[in-house]
C-alpha atoms as a PDB file:
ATOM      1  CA  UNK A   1     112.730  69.630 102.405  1.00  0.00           C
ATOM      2  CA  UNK A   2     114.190  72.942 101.879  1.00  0.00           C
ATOM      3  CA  UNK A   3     113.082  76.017 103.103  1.00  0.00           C
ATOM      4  CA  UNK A   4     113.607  78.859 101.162  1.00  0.00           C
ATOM      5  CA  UNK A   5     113.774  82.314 102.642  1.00  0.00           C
ATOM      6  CA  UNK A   6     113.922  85.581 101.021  1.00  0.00           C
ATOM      7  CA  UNK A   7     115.102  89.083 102.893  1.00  0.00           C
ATOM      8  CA  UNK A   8     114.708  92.597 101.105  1.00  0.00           C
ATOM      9  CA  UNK A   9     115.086  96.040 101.869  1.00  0.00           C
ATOM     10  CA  UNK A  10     116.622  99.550 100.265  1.00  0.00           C
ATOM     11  CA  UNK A  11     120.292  99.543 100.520  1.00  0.00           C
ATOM     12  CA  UNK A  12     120.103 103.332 101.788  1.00  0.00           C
ATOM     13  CA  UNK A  13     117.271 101.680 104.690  1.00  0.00           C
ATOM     14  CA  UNK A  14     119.383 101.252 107.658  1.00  0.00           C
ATOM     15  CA  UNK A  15     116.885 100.476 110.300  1.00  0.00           C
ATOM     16  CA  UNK A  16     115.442  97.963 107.471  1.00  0.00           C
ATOM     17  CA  UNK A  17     119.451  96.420 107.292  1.00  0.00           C
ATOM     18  CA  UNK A  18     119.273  96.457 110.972  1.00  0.00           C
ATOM     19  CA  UNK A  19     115.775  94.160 111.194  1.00  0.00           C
ATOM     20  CA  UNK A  20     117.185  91.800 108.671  1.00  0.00           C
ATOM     21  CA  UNK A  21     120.095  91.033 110.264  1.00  0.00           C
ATOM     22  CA  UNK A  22     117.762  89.754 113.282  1.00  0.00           C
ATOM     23  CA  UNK A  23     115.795  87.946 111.139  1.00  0.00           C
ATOM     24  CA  UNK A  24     119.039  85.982 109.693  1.00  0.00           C
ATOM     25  CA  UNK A  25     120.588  85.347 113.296  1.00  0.00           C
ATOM     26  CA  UNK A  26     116.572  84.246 114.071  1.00  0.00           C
ATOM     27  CA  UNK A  27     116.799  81.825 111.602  1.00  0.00           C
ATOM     28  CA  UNK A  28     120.749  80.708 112.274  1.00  0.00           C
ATOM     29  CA  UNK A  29     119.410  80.060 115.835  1.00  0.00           C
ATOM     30  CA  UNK A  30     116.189  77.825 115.342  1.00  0.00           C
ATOM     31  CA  UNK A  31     116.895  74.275 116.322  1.00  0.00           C
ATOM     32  CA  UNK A  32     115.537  71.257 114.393  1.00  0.00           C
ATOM     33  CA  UNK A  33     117.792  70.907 111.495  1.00  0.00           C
ATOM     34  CA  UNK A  34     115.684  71.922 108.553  1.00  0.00           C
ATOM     35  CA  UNK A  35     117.810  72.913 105.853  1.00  0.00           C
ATOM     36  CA  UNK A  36     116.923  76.615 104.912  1.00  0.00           C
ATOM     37  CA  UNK A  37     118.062  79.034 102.410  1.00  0.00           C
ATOM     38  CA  UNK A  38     118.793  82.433 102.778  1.00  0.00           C
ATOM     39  CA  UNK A  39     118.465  84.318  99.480  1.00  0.00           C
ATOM     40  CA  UNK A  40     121.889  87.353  99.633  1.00  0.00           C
ATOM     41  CA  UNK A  41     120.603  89.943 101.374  1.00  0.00           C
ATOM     42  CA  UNK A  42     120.910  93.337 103.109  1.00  0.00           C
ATOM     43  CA  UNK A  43     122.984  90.710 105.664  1.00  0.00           C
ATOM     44  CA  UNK A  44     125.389  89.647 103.313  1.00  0.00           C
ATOM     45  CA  UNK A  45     128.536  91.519 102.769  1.00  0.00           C
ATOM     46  CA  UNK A  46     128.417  90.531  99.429  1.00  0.00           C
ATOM     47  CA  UNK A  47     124.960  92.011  99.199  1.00  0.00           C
ATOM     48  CA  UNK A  48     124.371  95.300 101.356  1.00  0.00           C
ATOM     49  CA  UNK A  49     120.431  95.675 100.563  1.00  0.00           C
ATOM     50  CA  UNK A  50     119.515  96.012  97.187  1.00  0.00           C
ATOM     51  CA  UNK A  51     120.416  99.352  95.609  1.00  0.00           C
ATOM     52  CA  UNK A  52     117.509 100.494  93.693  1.00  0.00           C
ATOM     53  CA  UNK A  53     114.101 100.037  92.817  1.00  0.00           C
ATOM     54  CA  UNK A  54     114.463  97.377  89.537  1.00  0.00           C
ATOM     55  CA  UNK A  55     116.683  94.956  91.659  1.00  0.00           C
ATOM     56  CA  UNK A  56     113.871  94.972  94.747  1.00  0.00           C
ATOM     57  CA  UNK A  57     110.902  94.421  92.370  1.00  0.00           C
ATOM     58  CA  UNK A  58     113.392  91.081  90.743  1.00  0.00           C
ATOM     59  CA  UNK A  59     114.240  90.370  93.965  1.00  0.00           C
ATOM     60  CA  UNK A  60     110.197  90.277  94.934  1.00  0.00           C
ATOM     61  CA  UNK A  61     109.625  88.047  92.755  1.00  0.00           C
ATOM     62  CA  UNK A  62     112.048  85.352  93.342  1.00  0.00           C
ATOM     63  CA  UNK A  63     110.403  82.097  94.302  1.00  0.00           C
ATOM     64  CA  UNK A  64     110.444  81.952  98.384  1.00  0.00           C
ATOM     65  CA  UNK A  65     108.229  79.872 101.366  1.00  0.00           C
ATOM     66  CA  UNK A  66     108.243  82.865 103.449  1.00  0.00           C
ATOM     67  CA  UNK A  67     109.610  86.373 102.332  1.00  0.00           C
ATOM     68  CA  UNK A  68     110.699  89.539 104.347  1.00  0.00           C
ATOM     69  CA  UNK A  69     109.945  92.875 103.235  1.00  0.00           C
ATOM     70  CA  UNK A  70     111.351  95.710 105.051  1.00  0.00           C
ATOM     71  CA  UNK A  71     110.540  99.633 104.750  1.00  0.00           C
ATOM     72  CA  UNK A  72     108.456 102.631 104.722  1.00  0.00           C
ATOM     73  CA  UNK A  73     104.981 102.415 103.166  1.00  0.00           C
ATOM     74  CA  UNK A  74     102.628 105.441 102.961  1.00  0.00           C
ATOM     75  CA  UNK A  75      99.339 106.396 101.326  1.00  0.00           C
ATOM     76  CA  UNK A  76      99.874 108.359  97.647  1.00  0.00           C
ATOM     77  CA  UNK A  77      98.181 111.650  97.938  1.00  0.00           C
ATOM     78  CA  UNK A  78      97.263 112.024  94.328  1.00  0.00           C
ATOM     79  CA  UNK A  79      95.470 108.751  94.586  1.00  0.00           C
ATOM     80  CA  UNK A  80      93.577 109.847  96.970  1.00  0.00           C
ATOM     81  CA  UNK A  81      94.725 108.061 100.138  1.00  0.00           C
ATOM     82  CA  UNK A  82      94.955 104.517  98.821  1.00  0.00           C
ATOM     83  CA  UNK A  83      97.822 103.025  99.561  1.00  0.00           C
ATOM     84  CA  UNK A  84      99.289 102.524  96.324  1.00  0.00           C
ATOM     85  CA  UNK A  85     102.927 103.980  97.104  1.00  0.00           C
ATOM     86  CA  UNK A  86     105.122 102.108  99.281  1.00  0.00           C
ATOM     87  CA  UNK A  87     108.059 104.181 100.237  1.00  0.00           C
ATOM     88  CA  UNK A  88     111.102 103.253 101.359  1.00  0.00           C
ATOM     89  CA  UNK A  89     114.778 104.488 102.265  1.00  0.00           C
ATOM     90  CA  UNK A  90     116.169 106.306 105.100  1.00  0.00           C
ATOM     91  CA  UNK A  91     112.939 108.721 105.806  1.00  0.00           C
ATOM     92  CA  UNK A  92     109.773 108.778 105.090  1.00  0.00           C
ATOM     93  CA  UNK A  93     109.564 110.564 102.008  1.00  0.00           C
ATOM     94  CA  UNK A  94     111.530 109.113  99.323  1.00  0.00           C
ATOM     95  CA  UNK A  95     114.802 111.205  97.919  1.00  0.00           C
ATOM     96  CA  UNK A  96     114.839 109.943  94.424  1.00  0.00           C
ATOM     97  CA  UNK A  97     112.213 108.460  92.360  1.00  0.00           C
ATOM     98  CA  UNK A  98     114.710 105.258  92.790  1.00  0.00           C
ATOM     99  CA  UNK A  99     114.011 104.694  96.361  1.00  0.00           C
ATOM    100  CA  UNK A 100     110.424 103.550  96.328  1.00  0.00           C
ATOM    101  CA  UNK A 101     107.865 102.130  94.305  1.00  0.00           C
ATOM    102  CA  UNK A 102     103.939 102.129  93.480  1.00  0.00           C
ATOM    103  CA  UNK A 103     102.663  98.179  94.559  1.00  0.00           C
ATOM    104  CA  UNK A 104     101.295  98.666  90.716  1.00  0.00           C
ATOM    105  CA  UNK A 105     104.646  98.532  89.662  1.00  0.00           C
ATOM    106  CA  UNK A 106     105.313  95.150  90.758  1.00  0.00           C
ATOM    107  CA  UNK A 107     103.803  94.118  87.720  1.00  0.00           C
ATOM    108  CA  UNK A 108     103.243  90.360  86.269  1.00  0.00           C
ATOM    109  CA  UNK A 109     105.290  88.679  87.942  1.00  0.00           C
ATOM    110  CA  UNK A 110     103.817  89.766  91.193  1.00  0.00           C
ATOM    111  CA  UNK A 111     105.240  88.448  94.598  1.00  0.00           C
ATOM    112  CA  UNK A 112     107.451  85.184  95.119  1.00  0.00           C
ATOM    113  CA  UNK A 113     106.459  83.752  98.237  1.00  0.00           C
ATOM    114  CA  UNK A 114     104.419  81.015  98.109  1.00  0.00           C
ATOM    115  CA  UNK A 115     103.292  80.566 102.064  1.00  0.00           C
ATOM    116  CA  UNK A 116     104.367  83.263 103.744  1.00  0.00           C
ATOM    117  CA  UNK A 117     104.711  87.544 103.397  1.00  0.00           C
ATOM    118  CA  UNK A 118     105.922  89.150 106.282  1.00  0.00           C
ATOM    119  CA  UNK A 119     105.675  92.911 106.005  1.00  0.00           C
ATOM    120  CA  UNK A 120     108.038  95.130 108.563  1.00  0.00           C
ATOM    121  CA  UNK A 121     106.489  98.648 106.734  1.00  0.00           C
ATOM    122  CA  UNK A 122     104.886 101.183 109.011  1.00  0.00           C
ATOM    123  CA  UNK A 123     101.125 101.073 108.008  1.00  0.00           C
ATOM    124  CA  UNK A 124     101.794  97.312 106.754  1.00  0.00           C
ATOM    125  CA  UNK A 125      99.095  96.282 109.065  1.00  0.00           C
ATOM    126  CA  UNK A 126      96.789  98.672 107.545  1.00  0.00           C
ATOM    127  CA  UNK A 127      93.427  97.282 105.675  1.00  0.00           C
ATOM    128  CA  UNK A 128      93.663  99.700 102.650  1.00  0.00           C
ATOM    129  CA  UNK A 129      97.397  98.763 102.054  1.00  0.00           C
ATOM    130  CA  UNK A 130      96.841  94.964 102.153  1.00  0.00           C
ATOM    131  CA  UNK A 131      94.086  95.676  99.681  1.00  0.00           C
ATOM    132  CA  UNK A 132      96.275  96.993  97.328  1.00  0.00           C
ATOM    133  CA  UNK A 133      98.812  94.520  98.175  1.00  0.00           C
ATOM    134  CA  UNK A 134      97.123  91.100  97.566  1.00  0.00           C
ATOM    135  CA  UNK A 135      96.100  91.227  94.021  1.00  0.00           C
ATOM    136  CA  UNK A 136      99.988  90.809  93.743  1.00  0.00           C
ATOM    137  CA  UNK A 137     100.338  87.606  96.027  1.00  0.00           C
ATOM    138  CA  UNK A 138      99.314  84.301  95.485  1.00  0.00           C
ATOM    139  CA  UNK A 139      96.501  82.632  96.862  1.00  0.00           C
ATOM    140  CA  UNK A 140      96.118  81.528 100.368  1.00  0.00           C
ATOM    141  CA  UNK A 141      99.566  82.986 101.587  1.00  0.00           C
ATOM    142  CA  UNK A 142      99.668  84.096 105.093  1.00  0.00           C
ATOM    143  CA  UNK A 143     100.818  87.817 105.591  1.00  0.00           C
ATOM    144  CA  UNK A 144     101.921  89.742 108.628  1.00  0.00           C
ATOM    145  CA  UNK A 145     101.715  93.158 108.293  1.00  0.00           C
ATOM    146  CA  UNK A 146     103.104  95.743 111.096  1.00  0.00           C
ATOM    147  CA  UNK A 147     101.210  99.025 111.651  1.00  0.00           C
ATOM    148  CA  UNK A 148     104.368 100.401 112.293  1.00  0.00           C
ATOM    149  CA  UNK A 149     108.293  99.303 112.374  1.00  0.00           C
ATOM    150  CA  UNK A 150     108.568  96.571 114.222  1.00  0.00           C
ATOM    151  CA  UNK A 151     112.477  96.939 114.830  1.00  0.00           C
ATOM    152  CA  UNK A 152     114.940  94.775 116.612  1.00  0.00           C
ATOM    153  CA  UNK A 153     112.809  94.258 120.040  1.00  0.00           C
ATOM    154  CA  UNK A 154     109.593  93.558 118.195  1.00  0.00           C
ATOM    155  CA  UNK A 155     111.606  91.240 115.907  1.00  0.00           C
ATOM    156  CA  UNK A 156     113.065  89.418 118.742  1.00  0.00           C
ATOM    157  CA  UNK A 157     109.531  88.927 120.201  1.00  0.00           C
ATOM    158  CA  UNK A 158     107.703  87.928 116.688  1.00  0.00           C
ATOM    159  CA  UNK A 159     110.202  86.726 114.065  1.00  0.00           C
ATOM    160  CA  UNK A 160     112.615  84.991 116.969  1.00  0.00           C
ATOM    161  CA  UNK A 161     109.665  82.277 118.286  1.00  0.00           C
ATOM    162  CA  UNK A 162     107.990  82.227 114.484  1.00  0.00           C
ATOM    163  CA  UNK A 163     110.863  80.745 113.175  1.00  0.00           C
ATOM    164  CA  UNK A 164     111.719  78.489 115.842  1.00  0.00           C
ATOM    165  CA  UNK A 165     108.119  77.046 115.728  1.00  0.00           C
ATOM    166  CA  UNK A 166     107.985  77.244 111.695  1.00  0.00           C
ATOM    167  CA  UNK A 167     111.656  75.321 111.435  1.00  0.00           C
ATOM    168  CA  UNK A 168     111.211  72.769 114.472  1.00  0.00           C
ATOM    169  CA  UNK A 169     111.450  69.823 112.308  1.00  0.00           C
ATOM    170  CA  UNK A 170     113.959  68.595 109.883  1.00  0.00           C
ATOM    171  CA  UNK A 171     110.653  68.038 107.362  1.00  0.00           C
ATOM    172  CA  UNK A 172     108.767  71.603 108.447  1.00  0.00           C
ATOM    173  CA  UNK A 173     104.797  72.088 107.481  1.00  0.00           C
ATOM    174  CA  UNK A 174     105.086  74.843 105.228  1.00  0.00           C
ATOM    175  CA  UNK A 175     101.933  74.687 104.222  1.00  0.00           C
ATOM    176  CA  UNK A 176      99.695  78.191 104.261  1.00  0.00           C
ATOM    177  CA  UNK A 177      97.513  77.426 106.791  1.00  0.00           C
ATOM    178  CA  UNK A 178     100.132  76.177 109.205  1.00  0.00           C
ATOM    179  CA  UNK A 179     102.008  79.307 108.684  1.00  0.00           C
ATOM    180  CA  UNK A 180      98.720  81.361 108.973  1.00  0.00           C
ATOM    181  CA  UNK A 181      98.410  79.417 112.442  1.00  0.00           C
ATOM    182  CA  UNK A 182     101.977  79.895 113.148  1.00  0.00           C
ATOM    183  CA  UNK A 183     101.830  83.799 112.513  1.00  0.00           C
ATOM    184  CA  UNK A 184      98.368  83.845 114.636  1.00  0.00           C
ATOM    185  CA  UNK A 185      99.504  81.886 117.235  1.00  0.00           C
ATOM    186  CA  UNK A 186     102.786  84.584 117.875  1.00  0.00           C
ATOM    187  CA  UNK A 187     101.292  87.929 117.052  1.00  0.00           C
ATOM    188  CA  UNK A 188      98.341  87.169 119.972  1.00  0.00           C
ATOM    189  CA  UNK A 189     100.618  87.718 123.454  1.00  0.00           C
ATOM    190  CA  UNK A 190     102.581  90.446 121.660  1.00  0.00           C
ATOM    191  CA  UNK A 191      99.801  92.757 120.349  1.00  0.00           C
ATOM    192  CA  UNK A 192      97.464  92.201 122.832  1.00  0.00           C
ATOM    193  CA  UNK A 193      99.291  94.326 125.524  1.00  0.00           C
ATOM    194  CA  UNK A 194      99.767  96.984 122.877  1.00  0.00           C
ATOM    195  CA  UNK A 195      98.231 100.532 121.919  1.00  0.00           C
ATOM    196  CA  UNK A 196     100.086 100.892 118.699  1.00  0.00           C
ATOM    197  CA  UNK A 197     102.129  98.829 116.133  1.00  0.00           C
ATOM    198  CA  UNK A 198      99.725  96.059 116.938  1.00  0.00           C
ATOM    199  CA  UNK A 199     100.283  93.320 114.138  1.00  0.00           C
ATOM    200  CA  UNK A 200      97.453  92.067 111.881  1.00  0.00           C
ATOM    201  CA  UNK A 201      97.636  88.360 109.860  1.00  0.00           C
ATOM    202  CA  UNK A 202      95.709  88.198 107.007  1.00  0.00           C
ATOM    203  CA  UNK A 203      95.121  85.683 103.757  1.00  0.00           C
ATOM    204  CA  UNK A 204      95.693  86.450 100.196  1.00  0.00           C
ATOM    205  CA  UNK A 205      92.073  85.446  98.698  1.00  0.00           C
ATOM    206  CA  UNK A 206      91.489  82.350  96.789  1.00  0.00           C
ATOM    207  CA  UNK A 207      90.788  82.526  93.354  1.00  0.00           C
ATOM    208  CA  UNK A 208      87.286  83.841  93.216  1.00  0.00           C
ATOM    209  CA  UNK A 209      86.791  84.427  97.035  1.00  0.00           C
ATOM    210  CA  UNK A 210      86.126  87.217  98.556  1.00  0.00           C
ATOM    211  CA  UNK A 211      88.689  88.373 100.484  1.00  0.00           C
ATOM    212  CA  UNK A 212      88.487  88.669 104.190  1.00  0.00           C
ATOM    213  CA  UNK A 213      90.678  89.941 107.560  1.00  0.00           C
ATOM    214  CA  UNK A 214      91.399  86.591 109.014  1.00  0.00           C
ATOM    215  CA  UNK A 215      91.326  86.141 112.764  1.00  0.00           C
ATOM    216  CA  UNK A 216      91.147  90.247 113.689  1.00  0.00           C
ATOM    217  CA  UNK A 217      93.212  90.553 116.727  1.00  0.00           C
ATOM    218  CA  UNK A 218      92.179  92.659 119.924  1.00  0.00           C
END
């Protein structure tokens, strides 16, 4: 079985480059022998990031088990705090209109990932911004949203043990719920001792479900 893995961020995000390059050494690293594939990414030197907003939203919606977004996100004023702007690039603010994107602009083709969404955006863990973020996932996936950058330390302590876990095995469960309970099962000891940036897993809803905040975390 191959595992397909898909890393994205703004070519003018450095801290984002930075976090992706730990998430590629991450997956180098995990033992087991799964075969795994790294879509080009802000780690490739053939590939630094993705230079505007049309090739993130293509590369968004590339078929993936588990995709890495990472960023700035921040609540749209004119729409009245929902968080329907995601904003990314070297600050906060974006410094051209081709640096960020509204979540409605990902449009019909919606998000790749099939299992897994892992969001390294400050506010990611937020409940308004996953609201606006699921009708564009598909059902069931497991998503790990940061309320706050997680940079390289945090990635070390979430994506570094993740990966080993989700890779162990030449035939890896990818199913959702197994990456749900993978996701759970590493963001517990690392929140817990925290005041901010605490992480939050939550499900994309099944068709005609309601959808919920799986497992809240302390």
């Amino acid at each position: 079985m191959r595992v397909v893995v898909n890393l994205i961020c703004f070519r003018k995000y450095i801290a984002g480059r930075r976090f992706l390059r730990a998430v590629r050494q991450a997956i180098i690293a995990s033992p087991g022998g799964a075969d795994v594939y790294v879509y080009p990414s802000a780690t490739d030197e053939r590939d630094e990031g993705f230079a505007g907003r049309a090739e993130v939203l293509t590369a968004l919606a590339r078929p993936a088990d588990l995709t890495v977004i990472s960023g700035h996100c921040a609540p749209d004023a004119s729409a009245r705090g929902k968080f329907s702007a995601w904003w990314i690039g070297e600050k906060v603010a974006p410094s051209t209109p081709d640096e960020w994107f509204y979540l409605n602009q990902v449009g019909d083709h919606g998000i790749g990932a099939t299992t897994g969404l892992l969001l390294d955006c400050c506010n990611g863990g937020h409940a308004d911004f996953f609201a606006e973020l699921a009708p564009h996932l598909r059902p069931g996936v497991a998503c790990l949203g940061m309320s706050g950058t997680m940079y390289l330390e945090d990635s070390r302590q979430l994506i570094l043990p993740m990966f080993r876990e989700l890779l162990a095995a030449p035939g890896p469960d990818l199913g959702q719920a197994r990456v749900a309970e993978v996701m759970r099962a590493v963001v517990d000891p690392v929140g817990a001792g925290r005041r901010t940036n605490v992480p939050h897993v939550r499900r994309a809803p099944v068709a005609g479900e309601v959808m919920t905040v799986a497992a809240p975390l302390p």
